[in-house]
Protein backbone atom coordinates (compact mmCIF):
# COMPACT_ATOMS: atom_id res chain seq x y z
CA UNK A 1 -1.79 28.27 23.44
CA UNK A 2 0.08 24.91 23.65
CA UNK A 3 -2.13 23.51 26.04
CA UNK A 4 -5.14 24.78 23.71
CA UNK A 5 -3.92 22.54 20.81
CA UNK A 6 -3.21 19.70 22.86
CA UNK A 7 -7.06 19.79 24.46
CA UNK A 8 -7.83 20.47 20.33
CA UNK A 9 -5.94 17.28 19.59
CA UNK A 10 -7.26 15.21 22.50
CA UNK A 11 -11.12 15.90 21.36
CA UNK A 12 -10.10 15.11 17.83
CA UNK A 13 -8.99 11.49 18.70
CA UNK A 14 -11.17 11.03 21.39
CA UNK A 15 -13.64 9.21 19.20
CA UNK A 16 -10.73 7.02 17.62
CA UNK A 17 -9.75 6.04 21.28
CA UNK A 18 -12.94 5.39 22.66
CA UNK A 19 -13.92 3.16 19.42
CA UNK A 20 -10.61 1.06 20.02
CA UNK A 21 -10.83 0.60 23.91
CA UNK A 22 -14.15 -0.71 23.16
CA UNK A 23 -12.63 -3.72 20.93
CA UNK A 24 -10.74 -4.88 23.78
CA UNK A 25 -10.85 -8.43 24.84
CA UNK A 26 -12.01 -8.99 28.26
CA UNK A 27 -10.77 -12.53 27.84
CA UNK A 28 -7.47 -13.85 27.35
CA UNK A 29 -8.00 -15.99 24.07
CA UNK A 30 -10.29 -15.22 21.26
CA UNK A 31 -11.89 -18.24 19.29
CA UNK A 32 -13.30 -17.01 15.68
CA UNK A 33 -16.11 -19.43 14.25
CA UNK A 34 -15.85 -19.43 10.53
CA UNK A 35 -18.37 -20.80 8.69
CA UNK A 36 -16.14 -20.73 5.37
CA UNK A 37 -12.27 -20.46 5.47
CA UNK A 38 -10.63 -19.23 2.15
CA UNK A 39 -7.04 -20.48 2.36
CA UNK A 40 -4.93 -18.02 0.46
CA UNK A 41 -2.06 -20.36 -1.12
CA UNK A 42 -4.86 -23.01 -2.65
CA UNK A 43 -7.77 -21.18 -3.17
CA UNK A 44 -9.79 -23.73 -1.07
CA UNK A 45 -12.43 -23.21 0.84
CA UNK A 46 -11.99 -24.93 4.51
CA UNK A 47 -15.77 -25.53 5.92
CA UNK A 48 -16.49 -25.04 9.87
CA UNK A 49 -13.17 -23.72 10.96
CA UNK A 50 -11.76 -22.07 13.92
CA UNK A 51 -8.88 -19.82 14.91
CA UNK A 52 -7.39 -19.39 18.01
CA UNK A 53 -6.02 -16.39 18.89
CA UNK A 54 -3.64 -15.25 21.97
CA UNK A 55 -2.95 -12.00 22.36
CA UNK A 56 -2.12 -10.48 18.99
CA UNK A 57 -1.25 -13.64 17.06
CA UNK A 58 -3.15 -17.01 15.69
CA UNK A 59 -1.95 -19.75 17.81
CA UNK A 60 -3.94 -22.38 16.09
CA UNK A 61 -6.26 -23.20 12.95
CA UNK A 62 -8.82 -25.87 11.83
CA UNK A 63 -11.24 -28.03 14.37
CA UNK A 64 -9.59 -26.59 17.95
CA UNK A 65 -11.04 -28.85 21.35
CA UNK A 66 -8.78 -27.22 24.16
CA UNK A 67 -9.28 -25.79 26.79
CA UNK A 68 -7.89 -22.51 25.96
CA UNK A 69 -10.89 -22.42 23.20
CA UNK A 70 -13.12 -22.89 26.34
CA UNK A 71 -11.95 -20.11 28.01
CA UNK A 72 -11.98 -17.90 24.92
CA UNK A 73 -14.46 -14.43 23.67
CA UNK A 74 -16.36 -16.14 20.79
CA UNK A 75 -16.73 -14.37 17.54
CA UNK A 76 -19.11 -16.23 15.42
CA UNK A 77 -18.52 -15.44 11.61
CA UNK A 78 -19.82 -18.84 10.83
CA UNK A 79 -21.93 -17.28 7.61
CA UNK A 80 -19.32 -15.24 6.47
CA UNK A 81 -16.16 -16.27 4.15
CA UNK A 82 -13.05 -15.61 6.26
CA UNK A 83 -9.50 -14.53 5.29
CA UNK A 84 -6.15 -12.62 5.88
CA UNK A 85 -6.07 -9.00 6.53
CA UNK A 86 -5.00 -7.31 2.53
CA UNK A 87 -2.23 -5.75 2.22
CA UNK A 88 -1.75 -2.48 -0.33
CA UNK A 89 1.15 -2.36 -1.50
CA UNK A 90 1.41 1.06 -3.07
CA UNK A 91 -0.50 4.02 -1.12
CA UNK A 92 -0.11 7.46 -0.21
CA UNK A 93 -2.26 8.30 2.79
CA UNK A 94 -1.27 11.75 3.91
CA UNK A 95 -3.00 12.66 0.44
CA UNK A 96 -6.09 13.35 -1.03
CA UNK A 97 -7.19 13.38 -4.96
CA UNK A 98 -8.13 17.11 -4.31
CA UNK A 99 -4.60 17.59 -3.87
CA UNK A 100 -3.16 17.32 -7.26
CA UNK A 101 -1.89 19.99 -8.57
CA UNK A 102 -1.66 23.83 -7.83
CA UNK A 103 -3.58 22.80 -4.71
CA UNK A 104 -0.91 20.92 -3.22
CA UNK A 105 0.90 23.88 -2.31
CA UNK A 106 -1.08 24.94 0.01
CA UNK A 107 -1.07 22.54 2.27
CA UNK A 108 1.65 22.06 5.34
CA UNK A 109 2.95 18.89 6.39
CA UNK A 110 0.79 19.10 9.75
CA UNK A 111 -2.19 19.14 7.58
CA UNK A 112 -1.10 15.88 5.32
CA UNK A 113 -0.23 14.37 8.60
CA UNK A 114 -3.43 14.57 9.55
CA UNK A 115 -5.26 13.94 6.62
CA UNK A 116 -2.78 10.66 6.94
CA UNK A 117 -4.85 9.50 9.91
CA UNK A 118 -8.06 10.28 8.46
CA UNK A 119 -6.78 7.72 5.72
CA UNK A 120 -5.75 5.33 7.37
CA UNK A 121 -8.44 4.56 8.86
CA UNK A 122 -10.57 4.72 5.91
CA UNK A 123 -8.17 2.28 4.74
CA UNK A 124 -8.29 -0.19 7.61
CA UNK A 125 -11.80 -0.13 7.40
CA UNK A 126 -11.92 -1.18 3.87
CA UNK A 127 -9.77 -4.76 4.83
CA UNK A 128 -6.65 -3.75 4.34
CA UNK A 129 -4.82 -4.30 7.97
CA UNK A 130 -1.24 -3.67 5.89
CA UNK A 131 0.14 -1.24 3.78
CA UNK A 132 3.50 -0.03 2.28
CA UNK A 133 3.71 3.81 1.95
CA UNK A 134 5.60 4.49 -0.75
CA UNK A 135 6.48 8.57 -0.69
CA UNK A 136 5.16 11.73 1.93
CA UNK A 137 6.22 14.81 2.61
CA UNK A 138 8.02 16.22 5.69
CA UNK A 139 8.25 12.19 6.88
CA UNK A 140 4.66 12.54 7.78
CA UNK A 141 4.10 8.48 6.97
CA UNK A 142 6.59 7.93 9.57
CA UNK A 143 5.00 10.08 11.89
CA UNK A 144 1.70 8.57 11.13
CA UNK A 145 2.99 4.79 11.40
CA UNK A 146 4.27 5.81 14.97
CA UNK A 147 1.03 6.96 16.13
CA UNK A 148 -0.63 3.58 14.73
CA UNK A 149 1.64 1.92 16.30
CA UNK A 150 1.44 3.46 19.58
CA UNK A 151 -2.47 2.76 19.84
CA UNK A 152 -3.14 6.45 19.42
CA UNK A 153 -5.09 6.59 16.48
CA UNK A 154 -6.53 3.14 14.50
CA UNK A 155 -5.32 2.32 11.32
CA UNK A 156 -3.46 -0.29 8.94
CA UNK A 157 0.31 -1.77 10.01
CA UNK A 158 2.57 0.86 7.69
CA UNK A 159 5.85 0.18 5.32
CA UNK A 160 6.97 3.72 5.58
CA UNK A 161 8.88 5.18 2.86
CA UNK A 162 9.54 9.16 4.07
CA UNK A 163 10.43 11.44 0.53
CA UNK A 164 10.63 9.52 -2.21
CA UNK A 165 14.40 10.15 -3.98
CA UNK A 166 13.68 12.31 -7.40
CA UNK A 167 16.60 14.01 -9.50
CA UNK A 168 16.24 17.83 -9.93
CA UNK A 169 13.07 18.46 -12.54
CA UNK A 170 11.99 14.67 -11.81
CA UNK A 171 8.32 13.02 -10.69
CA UNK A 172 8.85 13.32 -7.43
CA UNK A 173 10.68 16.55 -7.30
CA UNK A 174 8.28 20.13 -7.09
CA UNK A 175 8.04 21.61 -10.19
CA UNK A 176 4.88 23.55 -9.72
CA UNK A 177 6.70 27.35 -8.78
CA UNK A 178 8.31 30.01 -10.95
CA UNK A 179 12.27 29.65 -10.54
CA UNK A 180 12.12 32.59 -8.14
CA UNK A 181 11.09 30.12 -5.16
CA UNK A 182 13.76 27.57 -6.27
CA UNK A 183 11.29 25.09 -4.70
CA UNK A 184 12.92 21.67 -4.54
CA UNK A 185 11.24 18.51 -2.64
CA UNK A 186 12.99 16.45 0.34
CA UNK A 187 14.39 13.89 -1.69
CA UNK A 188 15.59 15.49 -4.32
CA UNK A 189 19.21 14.37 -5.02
CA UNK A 190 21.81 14.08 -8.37
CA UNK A 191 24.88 12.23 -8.21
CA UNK A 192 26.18 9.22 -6.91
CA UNK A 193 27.47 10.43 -3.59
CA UNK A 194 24.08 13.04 -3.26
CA UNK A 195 21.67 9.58 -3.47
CA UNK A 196 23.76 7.68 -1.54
CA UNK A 197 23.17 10.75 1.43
CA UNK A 198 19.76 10.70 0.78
CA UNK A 199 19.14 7.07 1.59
CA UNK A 200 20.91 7.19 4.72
CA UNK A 201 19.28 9.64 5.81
CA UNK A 202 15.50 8.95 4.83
CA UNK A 203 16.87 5.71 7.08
CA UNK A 204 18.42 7.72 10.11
CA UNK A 205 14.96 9.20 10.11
CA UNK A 206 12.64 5.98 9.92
CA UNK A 207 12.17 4.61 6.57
CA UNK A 208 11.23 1.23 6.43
CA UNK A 209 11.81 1.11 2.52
CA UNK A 210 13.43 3.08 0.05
CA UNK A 211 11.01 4.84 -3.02
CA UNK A 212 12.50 5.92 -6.03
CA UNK A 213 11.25 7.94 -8.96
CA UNK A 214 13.23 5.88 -12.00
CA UNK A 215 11.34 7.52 -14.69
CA UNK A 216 9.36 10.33 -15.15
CA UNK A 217 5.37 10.36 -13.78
CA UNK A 218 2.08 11.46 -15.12
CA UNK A 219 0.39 13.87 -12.18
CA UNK A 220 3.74 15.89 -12.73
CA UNK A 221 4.88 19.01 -14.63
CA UNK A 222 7.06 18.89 -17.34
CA UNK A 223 8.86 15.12 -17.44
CA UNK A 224 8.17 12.88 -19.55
CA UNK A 225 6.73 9.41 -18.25
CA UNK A 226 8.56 7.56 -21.69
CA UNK A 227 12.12 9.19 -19.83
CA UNK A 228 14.41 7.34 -17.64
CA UNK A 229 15.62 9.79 -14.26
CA UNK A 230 18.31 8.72 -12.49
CA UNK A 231 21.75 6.89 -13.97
CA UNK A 232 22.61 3.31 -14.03
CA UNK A 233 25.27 4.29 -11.68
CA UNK A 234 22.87 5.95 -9.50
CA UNK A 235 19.98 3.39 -8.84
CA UNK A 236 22.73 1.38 -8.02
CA UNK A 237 24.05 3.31 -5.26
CA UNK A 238 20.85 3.70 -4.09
CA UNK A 239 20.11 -0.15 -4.05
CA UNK A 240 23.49 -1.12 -2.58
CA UNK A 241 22.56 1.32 0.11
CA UNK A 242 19.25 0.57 0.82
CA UNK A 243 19.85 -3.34 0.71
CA UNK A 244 23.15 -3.15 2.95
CA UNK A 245 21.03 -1.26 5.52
CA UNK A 246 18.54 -3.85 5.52
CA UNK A 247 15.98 -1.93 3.21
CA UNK A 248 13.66 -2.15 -0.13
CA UNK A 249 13.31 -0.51 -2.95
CA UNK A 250 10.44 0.22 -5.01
CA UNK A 251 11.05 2.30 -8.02
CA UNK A 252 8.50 4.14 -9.75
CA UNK A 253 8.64 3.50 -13.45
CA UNK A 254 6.32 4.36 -16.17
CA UNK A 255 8.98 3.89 -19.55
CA UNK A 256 10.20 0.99 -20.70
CA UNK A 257 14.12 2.22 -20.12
CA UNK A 258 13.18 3.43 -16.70
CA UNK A 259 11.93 -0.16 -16.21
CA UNK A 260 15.26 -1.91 -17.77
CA UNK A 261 17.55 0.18 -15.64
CA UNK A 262 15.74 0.00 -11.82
CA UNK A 263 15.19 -3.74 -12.65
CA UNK A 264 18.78 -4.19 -13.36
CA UNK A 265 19.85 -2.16 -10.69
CA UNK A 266 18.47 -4.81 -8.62
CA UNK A 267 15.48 -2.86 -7.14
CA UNK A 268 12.59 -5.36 -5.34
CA UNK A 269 9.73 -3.85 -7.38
CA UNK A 270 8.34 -1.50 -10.23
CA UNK A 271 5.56 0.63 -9.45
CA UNK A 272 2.70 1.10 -12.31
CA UNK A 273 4.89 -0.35 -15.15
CA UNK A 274 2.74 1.32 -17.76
CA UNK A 275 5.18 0.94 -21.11
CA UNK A 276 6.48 -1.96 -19.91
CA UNK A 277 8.09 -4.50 -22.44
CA UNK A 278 9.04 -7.94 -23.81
CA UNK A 279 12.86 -7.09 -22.31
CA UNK A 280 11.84 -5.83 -19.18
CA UNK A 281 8.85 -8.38 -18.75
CA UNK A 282 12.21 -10.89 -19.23
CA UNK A 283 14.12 -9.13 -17.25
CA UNK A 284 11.50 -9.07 -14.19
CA UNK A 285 11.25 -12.77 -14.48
CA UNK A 286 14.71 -13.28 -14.14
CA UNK A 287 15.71 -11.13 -11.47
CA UNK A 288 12.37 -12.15 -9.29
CA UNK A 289 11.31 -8.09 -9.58
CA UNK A 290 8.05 -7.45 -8.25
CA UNK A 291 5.45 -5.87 -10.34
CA UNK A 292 2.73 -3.21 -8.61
CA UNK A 293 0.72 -2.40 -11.04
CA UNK A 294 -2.04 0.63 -10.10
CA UNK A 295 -4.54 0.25 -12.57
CA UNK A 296 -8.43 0.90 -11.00
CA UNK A 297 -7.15 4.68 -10.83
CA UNK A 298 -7.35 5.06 -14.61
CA UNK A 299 -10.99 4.36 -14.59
CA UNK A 300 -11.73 6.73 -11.42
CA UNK A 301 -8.89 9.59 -12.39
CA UNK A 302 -10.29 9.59 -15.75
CA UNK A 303 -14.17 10.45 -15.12
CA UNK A 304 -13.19 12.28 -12.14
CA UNK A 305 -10.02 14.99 -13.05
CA UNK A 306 -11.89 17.70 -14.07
CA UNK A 307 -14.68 17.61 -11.20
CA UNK A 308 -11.58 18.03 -9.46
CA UNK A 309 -9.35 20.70 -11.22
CA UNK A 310 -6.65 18.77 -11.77
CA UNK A 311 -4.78 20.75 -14.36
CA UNK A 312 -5.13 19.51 -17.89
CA UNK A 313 -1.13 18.92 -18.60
CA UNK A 314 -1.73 16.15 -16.16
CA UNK A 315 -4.71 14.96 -17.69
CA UNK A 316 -3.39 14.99 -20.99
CA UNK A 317 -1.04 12.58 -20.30
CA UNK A 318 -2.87 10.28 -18.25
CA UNK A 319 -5.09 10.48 -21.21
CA UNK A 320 -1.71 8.41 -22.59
CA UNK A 321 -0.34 6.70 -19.98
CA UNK A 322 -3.64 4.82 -18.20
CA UNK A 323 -5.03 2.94 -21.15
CA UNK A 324 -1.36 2.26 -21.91
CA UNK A 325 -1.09 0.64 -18.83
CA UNK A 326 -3.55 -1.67 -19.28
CA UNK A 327 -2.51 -3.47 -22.90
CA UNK A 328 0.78 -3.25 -21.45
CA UNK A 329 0.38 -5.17 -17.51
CA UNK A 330 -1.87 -8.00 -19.56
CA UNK A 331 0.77 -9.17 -21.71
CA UNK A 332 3.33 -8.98 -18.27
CA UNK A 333 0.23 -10.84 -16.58
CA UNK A 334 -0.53 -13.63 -18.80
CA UNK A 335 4.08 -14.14 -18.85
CA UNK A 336 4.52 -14.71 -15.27
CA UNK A 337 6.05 -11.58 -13.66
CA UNK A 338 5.53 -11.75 -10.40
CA UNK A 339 2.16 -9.61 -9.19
CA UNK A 340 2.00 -7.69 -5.53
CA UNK A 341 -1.34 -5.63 -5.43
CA UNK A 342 -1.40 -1.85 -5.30
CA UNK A 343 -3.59 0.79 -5.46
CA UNK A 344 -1.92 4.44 -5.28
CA UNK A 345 -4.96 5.30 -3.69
CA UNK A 346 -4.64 8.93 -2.82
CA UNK A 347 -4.78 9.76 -6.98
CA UNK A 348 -8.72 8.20 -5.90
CA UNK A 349 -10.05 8.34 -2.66
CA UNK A 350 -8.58 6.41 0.09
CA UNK A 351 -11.14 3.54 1.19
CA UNK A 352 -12.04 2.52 -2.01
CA UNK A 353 -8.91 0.30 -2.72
CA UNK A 354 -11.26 -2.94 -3.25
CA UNK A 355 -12.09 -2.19 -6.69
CA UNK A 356 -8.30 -2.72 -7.81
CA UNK A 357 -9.17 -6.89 -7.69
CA UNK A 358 -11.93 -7.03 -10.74
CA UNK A 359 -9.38 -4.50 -12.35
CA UNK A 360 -6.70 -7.08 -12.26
CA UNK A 361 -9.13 -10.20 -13.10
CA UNK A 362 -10.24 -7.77 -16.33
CA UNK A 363 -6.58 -7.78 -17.33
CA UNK A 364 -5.94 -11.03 -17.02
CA UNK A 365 -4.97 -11.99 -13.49
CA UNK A 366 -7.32 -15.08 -11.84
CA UNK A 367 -9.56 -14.29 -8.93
CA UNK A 368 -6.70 -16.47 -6.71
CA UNK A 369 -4.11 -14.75 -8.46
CA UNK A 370 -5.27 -11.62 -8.03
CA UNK A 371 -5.91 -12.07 -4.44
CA UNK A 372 -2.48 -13.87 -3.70
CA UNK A 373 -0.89 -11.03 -4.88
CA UNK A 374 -2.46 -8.68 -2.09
CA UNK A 375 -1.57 -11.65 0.57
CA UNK A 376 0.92 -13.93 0.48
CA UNK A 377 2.88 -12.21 -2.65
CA UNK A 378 2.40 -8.43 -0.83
CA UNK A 379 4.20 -10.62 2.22
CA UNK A 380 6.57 -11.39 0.45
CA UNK A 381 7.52 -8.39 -1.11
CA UNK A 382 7.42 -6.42 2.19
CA UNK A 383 9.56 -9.17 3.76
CA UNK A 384 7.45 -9.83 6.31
CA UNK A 385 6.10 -13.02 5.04
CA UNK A 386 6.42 -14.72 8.66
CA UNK A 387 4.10 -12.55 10.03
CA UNK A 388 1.26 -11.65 7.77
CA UNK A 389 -0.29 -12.98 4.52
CA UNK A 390 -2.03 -15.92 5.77
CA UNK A 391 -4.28 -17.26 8.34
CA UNK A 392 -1.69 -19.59 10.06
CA UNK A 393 -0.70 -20.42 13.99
CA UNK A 394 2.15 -17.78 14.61
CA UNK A 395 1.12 -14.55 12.35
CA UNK A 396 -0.45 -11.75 13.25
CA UNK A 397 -3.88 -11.76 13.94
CA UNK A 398 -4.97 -9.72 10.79
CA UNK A 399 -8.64 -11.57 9.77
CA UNK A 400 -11.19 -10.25 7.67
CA UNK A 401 -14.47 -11.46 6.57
CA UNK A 402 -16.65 -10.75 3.32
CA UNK A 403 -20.47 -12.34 2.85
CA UNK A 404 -19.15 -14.43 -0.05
CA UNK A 405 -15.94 -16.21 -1.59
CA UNK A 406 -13.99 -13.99 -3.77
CA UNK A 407 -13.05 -16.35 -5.79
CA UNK A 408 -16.48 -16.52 -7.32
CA UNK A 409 -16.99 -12.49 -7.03
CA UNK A 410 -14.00 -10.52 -6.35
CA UNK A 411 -16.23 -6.96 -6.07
CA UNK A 412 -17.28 -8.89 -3.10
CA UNK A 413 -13.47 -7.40 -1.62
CA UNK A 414 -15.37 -3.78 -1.90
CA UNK A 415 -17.05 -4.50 1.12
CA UNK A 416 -15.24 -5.69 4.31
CA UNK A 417 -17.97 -6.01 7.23
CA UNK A 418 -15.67 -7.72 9.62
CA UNK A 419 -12.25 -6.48 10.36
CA UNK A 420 -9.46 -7.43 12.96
CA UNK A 421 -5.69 -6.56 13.18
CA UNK A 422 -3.56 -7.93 15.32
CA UNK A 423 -6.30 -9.38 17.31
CA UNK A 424 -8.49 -6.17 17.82
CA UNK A 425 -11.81 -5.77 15.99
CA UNK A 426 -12.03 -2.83 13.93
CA UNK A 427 -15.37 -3.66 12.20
CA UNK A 428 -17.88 -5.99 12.75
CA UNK A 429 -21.64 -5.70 10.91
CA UNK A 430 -23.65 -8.04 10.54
């Protein structure tokens, strides 16, 4: 039987396989010819550009004459507007939209692991060669992230987070079954010594980053989004942790107390933000707290929930929270708080996390700001500013390409025809 599933599994990513051995440079350098360079941290456009690429990483950038350009595979993108690989801040690949709900309890964590690599590459092929997931079941992001990284299966670099940390009752906890299954989630944990466990061991067992649910959620039963979860005393212990151990924290937070506490806590980022206020737009500002806001899913979740069956307590209050969101993030917008793009794709389907950009530009954000904060500011948050972000000599080689500048059309984002990560094309149409 074992040997049965392993021939299952071989034909499965067989086509996955075959599709990446086939991107594999024959030479040792690759020289990309781009017509238009967008550079990321200006918003101008560099004409008749190249980039040099050894191996997985850009060795140099602008007008190259050497003779490592002569002996490089040429990849001519010279009528196509080039840029770095986007990163998504906020995703949940080992889900589906389908999955909201009663339905989620059906599934097992083999079968979100492998919806995981469906997603991701759905996901890579949309642009986005980076993304931090921020909550799955079982550790099945981890899992997935391994196998990217291994070359077994293509998809985008991963920021794992394993369970997210919920109290008892909470957003992230499982509060779909009668008491009789006393039916609790991984990271459910109350108490300053219980949290404190739980982030040491989401780390023992691969988390790149920390996720905590600081307020209550809206595709949940029976919290309140308005409520704060955890203590003060708590969500710090959790970001003393997390930080000493050489980890991030993104808190979920819908309510404006939720908001006050994780920022104050000292957490590196809010997720969604919806009742956000003056204090905690202040308090952001101060502290340098990123802000992910998630705010093309209102506009898909909203048409879409029923088709669906998402059950209408959740659709009653994301009949609240969504357009909330949206008055709210435009007055944190037009004050400054630091933006990093997300998507929570997996509340909409996975692929289609372009269409967050002319989201943000209709709430205020500029084209450039908007696409900064899914490059260099996404970097940033992540920490790994020194290696992605930008198209410079010594990151990775994450390039895309899109017929025309964003700057002038960001829908233009909502269709990548020319992907590469770390060196390796993914996509390429003409």
């Amino acid at each position: 039987m074992k040997k049965q599933w392993i021939a299952l599994l071989g034909l499965l990513l067989f086509p996955a396989l075959l599709a990446a051995q086939t991107t594999a440079k024959s030479k040792p350098f690759t020289l990309i010819l781009a017509g238009k360079l967008l550079d990321v941290r200006t918003g101008k456009l560099l004409i008749n550009q190249k980039i040099l690429i050894a191996g997985d990483r850009i060795e140099a950038v602008g007008q190259i004459e050497t003779k490592r350009a002569l002996n490089a595979e040429v990849i001519d993108l010279s009528d196509k507007v080039v840029l770095p690989g986007l990163i998504d801040a906020h995703t949940h690949l080992t889900m589906d939209p389908q999955d909201m709900g009663y339905s989620s309890l059906g599934l097992s964590i083999p079968r979100q692991a492998l919806t995981g690599a469906k997603n991701a590459r759905l996901t890579l092929m949309a642009g986005f060669t980076t993304v931090r997931n921020v909550a799955a079941a079982g550790y099945s992001d981890i899992a997935l992230r391994d196998s990217i990284n291994a070359g077994e299966i293509p998809g985008p670099r991963i920021d794992a987070s394993g369970p997210a940390l919920s109290i008892t009752g909470g957003h992230c906890d499982n509060n779909l079954l009668a008491p009789q299954f006393h039916a609790q989630e991984d990271g459910v944990a109350d108490g300053v010594e219980a949290v404190q466990k739980k982030v040491r061991e989401n780390i023992k067992f691969g988390a790149d980053v920390i996720k905590v649910c600081a307020t209550g959620g809206v595709l949940s039963k029976g919290d309140d989004p308005n409520a704060s979860a955890f203590t003060m005393a708590e969500l710090e212990a959790i970001v003393n942790d997390a930080h000493r151990l050489g980890r991030k924290v993104a808190a979920h937070a819908h309510g404006a107390e939720g908001i006050k506490f994780a920022v104050e806590a000292g957490v590196d980022s809010i997720e969604h933000g919806s009742f956000i206020n003056e204090e905690d737009i202040q308090l952001m500002k101060q502290h340098g707290t990123y802000l992910v806001p998630t705010l093309y899913l209102g506009d898909w979740f909203l048409e879409n929930a029923e088709a669906i069956h998402v059950p209408p307590f959740m659709i009653e209050k994301a009949k609240v929270v969504m357009p909330a969101a949206r008055a709210n993030l435009a007055k944190a917008f037009k004050e400054g708080v630091k933006v990093a793009f997300g998507t929570d794709a997996a509340v909409y389907p996975h692929g289609l996390n372009g269409r967050e950009f002319a989201v943000m530009v209709q709430v205020g954000l500029s084209p450039l700001a908007a696409l900064q904060a899914a490059t260099i500011n996404a970097a940033d948050l992540l920490g790994w500013s020194q290696n992605i972000g930008a198209i410079e000599p010594g990151k990775w080689a994450d390039i895309i390409a899109v017929n025309q500048n964003p700057l002038d059309d960001v829908h233009t984002l909502e269709n990548v025809p020319f992907v590469m990560k770390s060196g390796v094309v993914y996509k390429n149409e003409k």
